[in-house]
PDB file of N, CA and C in Angstrom:
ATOM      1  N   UNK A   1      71.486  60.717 107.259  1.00  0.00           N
ATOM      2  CA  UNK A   1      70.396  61.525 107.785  1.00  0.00           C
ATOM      3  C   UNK A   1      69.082  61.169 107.099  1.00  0.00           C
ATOM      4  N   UNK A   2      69.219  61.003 105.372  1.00  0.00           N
ATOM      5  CA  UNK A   2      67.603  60.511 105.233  1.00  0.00           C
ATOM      6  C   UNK A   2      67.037  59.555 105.674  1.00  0.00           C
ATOM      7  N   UNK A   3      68.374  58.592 105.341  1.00  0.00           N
ATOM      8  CA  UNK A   3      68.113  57.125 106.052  1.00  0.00           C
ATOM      9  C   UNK A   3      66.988  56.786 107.199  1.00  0.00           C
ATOM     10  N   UNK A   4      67.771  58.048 107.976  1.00  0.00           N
ATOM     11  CA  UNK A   4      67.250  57.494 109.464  1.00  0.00           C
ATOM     12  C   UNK A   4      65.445  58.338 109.299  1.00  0.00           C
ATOM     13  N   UNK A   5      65.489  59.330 108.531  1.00  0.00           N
ATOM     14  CA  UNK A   5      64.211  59.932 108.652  1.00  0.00           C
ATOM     15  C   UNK A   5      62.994  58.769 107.799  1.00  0.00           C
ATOM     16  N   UNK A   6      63.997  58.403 107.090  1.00  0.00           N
ATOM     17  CA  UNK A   6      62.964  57.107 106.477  1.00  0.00           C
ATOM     18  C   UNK A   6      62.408  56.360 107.060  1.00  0.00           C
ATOM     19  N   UNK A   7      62.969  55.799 107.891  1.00  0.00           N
ATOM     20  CA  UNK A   7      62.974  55.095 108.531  1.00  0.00           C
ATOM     21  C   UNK A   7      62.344  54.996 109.790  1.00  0.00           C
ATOM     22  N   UNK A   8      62.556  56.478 110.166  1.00  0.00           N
ATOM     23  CA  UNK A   8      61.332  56.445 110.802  1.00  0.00           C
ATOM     24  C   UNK A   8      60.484  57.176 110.859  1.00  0.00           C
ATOM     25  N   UNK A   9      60.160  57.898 109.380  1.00  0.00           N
ATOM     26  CA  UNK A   9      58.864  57.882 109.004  1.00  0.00           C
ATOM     27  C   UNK A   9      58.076  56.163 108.737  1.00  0.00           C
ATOM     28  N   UNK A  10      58.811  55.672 108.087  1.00  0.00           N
ATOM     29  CA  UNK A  10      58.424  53.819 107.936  1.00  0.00           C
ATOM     30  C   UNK A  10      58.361  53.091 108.872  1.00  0.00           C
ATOM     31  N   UNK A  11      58.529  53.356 110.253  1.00  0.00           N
ATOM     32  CA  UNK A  11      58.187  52.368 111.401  1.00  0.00           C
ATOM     33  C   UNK A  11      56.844  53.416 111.865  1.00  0.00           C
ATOM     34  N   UNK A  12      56.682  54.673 112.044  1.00  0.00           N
ATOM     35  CA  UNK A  12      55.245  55.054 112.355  1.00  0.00           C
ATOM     36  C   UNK A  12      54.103  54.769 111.000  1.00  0.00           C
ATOM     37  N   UNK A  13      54.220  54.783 109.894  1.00  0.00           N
ATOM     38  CA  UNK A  13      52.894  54.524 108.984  1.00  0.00           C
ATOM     39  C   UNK A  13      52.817  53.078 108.578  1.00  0.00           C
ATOM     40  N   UNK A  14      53.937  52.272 109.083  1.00  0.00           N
ATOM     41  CA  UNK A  14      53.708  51.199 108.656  1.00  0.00           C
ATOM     42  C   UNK A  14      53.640  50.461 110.263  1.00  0.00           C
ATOM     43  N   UNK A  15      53.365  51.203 111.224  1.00  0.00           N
ATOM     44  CA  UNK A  15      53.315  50.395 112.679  1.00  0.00           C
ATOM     45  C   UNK A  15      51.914  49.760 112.799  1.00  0.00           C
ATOM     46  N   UNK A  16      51.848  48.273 113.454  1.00  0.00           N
ATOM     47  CA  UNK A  16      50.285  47.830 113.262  1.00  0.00           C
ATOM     48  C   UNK A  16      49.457  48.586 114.036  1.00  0.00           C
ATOM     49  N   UNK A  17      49.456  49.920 115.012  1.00  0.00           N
ATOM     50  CA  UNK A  17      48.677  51.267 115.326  1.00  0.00           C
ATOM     51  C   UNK A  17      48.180  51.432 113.956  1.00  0.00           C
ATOM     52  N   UNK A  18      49.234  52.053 113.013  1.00  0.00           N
ATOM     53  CA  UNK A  18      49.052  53.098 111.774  1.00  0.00           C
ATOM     54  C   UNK A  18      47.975  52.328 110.659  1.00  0.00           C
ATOM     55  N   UNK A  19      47.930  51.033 110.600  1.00  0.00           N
ATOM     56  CA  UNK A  19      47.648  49.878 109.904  1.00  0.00           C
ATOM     57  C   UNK A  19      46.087  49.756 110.020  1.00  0.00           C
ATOM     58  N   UNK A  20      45.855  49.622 111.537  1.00  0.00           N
ATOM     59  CA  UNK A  20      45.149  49.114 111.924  1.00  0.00           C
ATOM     60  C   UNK A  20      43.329  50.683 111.999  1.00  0.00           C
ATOM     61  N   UNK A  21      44.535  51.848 112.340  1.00  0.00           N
ATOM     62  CA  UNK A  21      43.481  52.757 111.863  1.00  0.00           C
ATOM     63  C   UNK A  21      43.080  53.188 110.434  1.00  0.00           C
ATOM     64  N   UNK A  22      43.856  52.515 109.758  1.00  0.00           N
ATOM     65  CA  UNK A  22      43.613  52.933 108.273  1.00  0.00           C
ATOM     66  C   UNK A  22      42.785  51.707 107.896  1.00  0.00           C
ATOM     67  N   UNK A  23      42.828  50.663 108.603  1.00  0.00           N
ATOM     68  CA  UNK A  23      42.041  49.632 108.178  1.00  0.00           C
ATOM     69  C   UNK A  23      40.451  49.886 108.593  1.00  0.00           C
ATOM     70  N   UNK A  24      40.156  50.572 109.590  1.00  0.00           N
ATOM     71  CA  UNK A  24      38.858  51.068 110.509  1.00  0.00           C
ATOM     72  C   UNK A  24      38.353  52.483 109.093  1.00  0.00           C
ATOM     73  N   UNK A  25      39.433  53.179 108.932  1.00  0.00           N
ATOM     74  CA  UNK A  25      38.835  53.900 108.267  1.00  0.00           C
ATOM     75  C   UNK A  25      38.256  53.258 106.494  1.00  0.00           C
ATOM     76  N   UNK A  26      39.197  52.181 106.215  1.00  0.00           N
ATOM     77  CA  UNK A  26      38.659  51.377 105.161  1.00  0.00           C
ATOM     78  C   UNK A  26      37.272  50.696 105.071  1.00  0.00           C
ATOM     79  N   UNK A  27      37.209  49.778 106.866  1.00  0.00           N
ATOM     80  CA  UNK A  27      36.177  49.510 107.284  1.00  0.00           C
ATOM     81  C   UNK A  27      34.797  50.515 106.883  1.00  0.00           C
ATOM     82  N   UNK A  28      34.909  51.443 107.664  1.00  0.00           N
ATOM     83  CA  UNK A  28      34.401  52.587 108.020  1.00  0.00           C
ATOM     84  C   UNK A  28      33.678  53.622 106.458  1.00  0.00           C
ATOM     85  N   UNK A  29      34.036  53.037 105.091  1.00  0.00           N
ATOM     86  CA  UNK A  29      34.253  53.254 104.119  1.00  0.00           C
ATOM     87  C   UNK A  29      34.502  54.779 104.180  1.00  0.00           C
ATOM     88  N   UNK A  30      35.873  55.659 104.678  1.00  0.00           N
ATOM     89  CA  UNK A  30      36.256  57.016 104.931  1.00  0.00           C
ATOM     90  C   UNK A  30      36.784  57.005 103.394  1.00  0.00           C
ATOM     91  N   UNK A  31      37.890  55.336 102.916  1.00  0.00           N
ATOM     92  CA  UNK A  31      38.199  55.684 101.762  1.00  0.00           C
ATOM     93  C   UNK A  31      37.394  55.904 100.236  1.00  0.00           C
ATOM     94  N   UNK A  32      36.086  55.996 100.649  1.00  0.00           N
ATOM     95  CA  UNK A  32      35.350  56.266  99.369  1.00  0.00           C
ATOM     96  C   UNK A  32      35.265  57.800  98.883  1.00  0.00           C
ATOM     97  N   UNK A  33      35.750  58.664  99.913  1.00  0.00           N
ATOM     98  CA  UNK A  33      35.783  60.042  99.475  1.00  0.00           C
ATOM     99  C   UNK A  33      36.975  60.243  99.715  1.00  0.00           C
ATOM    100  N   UNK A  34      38.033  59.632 100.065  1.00  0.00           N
ATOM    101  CA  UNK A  34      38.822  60.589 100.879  1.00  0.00           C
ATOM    102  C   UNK A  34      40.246  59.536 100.561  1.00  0.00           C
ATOM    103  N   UNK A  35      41.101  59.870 100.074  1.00  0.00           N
ATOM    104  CA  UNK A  35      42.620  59.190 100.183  1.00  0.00           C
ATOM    105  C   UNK A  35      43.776  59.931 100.884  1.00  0.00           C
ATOM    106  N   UNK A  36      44.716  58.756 101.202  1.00  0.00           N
ATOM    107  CA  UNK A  36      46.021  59.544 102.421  1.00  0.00           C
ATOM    108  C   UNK A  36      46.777  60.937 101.647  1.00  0.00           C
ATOM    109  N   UNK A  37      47.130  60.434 100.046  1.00  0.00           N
ATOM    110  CA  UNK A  37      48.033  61.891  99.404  1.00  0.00           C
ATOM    111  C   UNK A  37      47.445  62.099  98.527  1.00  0.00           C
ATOM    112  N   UNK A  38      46.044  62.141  97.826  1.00  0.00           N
ATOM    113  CA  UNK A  38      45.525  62.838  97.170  1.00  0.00           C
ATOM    114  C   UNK A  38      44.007  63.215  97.721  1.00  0.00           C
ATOM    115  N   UNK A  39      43.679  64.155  96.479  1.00  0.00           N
ATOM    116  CA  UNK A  39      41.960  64.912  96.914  1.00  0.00           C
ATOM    117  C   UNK A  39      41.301  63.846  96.210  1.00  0.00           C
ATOM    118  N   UNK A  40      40.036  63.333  96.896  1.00  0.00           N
ATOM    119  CA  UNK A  40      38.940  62.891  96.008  1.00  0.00           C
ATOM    120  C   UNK A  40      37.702  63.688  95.706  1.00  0.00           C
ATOM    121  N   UNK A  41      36.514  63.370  96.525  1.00  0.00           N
ATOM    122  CA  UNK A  41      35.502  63.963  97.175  1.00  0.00           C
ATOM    123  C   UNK A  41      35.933  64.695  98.069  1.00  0.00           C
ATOM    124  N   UNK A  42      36.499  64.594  99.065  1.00  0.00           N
ATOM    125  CA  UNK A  42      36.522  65.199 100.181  1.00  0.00           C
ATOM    126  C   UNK A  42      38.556  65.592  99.859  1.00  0.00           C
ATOM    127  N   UNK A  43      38.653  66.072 100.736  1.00  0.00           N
ATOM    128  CA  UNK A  43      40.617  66.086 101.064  1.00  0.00           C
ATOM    129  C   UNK A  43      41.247  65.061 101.735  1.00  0.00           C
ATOM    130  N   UNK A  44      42.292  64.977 101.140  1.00  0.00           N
ATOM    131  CA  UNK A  44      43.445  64.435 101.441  1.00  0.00           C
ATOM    132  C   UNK A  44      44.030  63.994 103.260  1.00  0.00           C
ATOM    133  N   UNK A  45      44.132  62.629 103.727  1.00  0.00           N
ATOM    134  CA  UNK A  45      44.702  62.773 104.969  1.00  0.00           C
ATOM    135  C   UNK A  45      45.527  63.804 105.240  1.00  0.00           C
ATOM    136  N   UNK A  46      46.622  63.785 103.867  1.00  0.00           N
ATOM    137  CA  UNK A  46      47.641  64.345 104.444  1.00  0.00           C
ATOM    138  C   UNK A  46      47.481  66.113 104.530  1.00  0.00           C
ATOM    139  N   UNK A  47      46.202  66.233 103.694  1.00  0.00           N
ATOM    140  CA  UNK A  47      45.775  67.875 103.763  1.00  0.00           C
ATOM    141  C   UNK A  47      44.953  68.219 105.007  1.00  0.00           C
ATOM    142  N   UNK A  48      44.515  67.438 105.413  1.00  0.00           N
ATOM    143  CA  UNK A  48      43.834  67.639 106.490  1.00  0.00           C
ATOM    144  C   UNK A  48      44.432  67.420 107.721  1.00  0.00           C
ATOM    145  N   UNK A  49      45.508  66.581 107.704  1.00  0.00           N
ATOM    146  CA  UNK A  49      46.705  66.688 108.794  1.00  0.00           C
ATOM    147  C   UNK A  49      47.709  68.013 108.735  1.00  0.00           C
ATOM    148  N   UNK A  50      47.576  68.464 107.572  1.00  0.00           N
ATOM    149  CA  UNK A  50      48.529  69.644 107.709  1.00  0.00           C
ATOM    150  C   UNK A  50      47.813  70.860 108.015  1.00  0.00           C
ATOM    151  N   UNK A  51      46.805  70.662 107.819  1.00  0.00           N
ATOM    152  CA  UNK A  51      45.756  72.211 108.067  1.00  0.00           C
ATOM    153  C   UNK A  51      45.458  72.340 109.682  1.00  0.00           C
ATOM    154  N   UNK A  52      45.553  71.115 110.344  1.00  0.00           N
ATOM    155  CA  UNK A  52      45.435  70.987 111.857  1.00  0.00           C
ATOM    156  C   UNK A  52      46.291  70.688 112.653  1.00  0.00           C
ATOM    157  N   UNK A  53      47.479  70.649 111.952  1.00  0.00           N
ATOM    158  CA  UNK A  53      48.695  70.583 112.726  1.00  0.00           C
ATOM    159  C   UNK A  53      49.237  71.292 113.962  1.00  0.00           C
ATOM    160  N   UNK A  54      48.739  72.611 113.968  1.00  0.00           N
ATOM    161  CA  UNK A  54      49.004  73.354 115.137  1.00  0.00           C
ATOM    162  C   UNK A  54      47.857  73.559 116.340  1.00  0.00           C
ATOM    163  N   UNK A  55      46.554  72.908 115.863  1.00  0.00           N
ATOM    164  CA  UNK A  55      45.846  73.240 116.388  1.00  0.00           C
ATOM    165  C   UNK A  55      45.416  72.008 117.558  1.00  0.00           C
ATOM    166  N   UNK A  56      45.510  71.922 118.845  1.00  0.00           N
ATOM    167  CA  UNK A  56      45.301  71.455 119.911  1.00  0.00           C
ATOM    168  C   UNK A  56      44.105  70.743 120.312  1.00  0.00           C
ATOM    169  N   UNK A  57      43.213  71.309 119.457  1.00  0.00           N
ATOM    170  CA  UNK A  57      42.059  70.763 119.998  1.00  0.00           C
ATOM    171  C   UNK A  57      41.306  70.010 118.363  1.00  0.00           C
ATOM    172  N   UNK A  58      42.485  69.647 117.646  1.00  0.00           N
ATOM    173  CA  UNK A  58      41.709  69.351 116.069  1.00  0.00           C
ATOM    174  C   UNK A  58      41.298  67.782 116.629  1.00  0.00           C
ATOM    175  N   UNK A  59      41.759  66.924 117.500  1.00  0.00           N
ATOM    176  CA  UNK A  59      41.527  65.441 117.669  1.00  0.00           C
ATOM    177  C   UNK A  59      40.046  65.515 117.925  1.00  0.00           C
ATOM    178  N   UNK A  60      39.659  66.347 118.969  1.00  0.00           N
ATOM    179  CA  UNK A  60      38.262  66.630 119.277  1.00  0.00           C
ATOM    180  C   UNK A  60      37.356  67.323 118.288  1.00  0.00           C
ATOM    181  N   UNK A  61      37.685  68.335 117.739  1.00  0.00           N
ATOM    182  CA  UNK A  61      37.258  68.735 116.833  1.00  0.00           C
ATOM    183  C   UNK A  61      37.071  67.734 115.161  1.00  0.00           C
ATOM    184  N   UNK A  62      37.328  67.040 114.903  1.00  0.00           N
ATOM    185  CA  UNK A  62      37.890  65.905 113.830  1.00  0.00           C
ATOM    186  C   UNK A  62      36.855  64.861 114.114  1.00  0.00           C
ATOM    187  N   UNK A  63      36.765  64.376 115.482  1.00  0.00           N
ATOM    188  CA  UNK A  63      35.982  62.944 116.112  1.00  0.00           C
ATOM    189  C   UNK A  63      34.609  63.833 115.776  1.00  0.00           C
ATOM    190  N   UNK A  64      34.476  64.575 116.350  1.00  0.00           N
ATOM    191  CA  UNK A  64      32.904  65.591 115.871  1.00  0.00           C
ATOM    192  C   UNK A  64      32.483  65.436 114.867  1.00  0.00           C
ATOM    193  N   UNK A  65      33.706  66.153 113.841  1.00  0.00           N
ATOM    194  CA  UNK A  65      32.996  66.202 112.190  1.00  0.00           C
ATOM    195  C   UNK A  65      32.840  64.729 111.422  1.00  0.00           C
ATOM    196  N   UNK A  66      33.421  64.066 112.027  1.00  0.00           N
ATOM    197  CA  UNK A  66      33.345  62.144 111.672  1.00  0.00           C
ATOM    198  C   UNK A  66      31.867  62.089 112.539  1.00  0.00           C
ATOM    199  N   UNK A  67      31.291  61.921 113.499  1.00  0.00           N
ATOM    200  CA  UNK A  67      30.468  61.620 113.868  1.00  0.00           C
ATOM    201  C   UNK A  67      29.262  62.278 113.312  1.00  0.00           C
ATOM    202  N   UNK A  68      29.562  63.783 113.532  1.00  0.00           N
ATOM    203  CA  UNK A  68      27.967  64.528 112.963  1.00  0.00           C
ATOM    204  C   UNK A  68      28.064  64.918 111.339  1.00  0.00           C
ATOM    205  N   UNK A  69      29.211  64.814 110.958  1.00  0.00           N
ATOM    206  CA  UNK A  69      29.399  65.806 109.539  1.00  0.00           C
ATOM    207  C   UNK A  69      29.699  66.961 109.550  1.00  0.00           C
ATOM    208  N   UNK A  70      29.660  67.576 108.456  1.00  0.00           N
ATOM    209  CA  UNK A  70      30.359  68.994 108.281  1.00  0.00           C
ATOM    210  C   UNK A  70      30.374  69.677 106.875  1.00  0.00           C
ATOM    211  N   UNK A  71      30.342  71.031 106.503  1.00  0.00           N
ATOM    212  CA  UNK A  71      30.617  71.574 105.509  1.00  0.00           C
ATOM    213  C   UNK A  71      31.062  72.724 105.486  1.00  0.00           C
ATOM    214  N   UNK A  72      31.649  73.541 104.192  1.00  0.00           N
ATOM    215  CA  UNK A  72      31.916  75.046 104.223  1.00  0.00           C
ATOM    216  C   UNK A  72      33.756  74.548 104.697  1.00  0.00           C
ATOM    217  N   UNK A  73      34.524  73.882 105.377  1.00  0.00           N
ATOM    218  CA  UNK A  73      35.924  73.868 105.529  1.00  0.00           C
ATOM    219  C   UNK A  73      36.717  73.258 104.596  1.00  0.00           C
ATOM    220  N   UNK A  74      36.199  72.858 103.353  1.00  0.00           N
ATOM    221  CA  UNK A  74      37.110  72.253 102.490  1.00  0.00           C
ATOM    222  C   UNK A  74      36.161  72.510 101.307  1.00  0.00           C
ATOM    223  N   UNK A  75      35.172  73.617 100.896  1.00  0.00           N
ATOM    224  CA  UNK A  75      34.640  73.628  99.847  1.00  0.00           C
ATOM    225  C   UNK A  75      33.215  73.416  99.886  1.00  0.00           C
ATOM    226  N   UNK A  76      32.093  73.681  99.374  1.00  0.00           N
ATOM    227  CA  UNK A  76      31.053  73.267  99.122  1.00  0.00           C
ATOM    228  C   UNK A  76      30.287  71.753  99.426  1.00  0.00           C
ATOM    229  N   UNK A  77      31.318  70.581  99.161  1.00  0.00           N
ATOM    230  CA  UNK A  77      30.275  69.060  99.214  1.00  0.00           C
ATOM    231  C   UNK A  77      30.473  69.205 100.889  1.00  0.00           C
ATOM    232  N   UNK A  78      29.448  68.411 101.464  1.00  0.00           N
ATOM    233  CA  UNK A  78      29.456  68.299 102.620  1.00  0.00           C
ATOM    234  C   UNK A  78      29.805  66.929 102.709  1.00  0.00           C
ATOM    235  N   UNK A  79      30.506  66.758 104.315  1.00  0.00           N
ATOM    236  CA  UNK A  79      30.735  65.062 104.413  1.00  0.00           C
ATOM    237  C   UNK A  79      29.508  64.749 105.214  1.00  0.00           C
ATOM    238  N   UNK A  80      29.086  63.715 104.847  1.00  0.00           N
ATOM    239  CA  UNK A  80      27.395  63.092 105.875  1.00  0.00           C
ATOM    240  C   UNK A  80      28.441  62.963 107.245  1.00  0.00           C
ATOM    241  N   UNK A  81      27.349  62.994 108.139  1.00  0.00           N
ATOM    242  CA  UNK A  81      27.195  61.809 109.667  1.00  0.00           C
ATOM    243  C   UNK A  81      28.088  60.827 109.101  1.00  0.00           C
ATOM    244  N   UNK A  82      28.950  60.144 110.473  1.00  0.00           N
ATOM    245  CA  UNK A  82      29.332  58.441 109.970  1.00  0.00           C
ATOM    246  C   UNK A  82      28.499  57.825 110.378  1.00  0.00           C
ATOM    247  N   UNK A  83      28.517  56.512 110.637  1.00  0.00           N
ATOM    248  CA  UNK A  83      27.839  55.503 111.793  1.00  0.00           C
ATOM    249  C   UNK A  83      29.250  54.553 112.224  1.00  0.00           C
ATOM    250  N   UNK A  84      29.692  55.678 113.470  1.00  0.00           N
ATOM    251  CA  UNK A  84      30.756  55.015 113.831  1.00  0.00           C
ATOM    252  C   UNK A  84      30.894  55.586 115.414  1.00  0.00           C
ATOM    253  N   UNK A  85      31.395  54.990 116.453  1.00  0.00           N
ATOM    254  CA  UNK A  85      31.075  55.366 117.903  1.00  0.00           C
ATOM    255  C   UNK A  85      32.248  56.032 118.225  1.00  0.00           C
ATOM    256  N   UNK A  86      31.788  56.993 119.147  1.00  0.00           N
ATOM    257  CA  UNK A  86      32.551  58.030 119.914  1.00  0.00           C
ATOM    258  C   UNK A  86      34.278  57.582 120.175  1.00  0.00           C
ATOM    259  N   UNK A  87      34.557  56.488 120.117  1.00  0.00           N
ATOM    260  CA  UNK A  87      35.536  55.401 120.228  1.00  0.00           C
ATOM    261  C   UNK A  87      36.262  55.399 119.182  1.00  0.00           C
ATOM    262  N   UNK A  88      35.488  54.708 118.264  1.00  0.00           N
ATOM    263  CA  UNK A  88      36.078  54.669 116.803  1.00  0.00           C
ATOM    264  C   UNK A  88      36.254  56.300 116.199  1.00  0.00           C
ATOM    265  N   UNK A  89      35.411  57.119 116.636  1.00  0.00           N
ATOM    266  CA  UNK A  89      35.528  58.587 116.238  1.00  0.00           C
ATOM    267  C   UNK A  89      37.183  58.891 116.704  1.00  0.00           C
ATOM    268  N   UNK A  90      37.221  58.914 117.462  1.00  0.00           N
ATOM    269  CA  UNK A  90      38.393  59.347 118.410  1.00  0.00           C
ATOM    270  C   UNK A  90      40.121  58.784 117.417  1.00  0.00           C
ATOM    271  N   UNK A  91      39.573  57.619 117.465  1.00  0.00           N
ATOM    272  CA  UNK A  91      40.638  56.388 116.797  1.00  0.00           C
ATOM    273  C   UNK A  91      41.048  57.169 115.318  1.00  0.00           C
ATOM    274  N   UNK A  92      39.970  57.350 114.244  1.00  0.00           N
ATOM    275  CA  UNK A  92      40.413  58.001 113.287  1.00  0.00           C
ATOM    276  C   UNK A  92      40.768  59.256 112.968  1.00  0.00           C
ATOM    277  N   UNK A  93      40.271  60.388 114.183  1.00  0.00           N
ATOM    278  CA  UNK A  93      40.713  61.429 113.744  1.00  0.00           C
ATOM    279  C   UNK A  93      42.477  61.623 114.381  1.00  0.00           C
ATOM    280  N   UNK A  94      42.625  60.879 115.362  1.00  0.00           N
ATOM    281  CA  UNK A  94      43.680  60.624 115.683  1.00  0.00           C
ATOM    282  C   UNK A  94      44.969  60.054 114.481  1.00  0.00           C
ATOM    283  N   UNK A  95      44.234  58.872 113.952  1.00  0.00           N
ATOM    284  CA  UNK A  95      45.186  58.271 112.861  1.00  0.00           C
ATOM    285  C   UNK A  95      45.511  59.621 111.753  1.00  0.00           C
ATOM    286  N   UNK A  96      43.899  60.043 110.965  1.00  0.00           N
ATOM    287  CA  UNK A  96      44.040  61.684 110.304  1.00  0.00           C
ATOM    288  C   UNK A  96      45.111  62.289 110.634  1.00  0.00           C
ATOM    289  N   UNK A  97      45.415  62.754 111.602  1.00  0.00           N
ATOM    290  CA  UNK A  97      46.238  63.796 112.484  1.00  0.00           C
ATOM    291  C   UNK A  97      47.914  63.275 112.346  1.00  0.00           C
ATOM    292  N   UNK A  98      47.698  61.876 112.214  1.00  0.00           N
ATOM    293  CA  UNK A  98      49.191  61.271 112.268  1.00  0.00           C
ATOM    294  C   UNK A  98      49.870  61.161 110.856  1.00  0.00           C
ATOM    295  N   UNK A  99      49.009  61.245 109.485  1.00  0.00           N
ATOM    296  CA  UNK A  99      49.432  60.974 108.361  1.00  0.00           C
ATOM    297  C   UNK A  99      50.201  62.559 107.951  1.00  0.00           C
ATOM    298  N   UNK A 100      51.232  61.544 107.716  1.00  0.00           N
ATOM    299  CA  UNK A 100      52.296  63.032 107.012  1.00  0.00           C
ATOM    300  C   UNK A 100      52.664  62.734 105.784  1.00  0.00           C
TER     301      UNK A 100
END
């Protein structure tokens, strides 16, 4: 039984999808505040995937706060604006959403 959960937890974060948005968000420099299992500046993928887990409309909501910024939901620092397109917005809050 773990086996198989390993396993495929390890074919979704290591799929070239999973790869390839973590590479945009590298691009994108998301990892200068922000890492998959810990807090930096900002929170954690995996905290911010779990806080929106139930919520339906966090992909849209997520591409927003990547595009315009945001503050007050994870504490005091605010995250700036990105400079990244409605496209690429979409792409990472999506990947966000997928890290467990």
């Amino acid at each position: 039984m773990k086996k198989a959960l390993f396993a495929a937890a390890a074919a979704v974060l290591f799929s070239p999808l999973a790869q390839a948005d973590q590479a945009l968000a590298q691009k994108k420099n998301c990892m200068a505040c922000h890492a998959v299992d810990k807090k930096l500046v900002g929170p954690s993928y995996k905290d911010v995937a779990a806080k929106y887990a139930k919520d339906k409309a966090a992909a849209d909501k997520l591409a927003e706060k990547i595009i315009k910024g945001g503050s007050g939901v994870w504490g005091a620092v605010p995250m700036p604006p990105n400079a990244v397109s409605p496209d690429e917005a979409k792409k990472l809050a999506a990947w966000v959403l997928s890290v467990k």
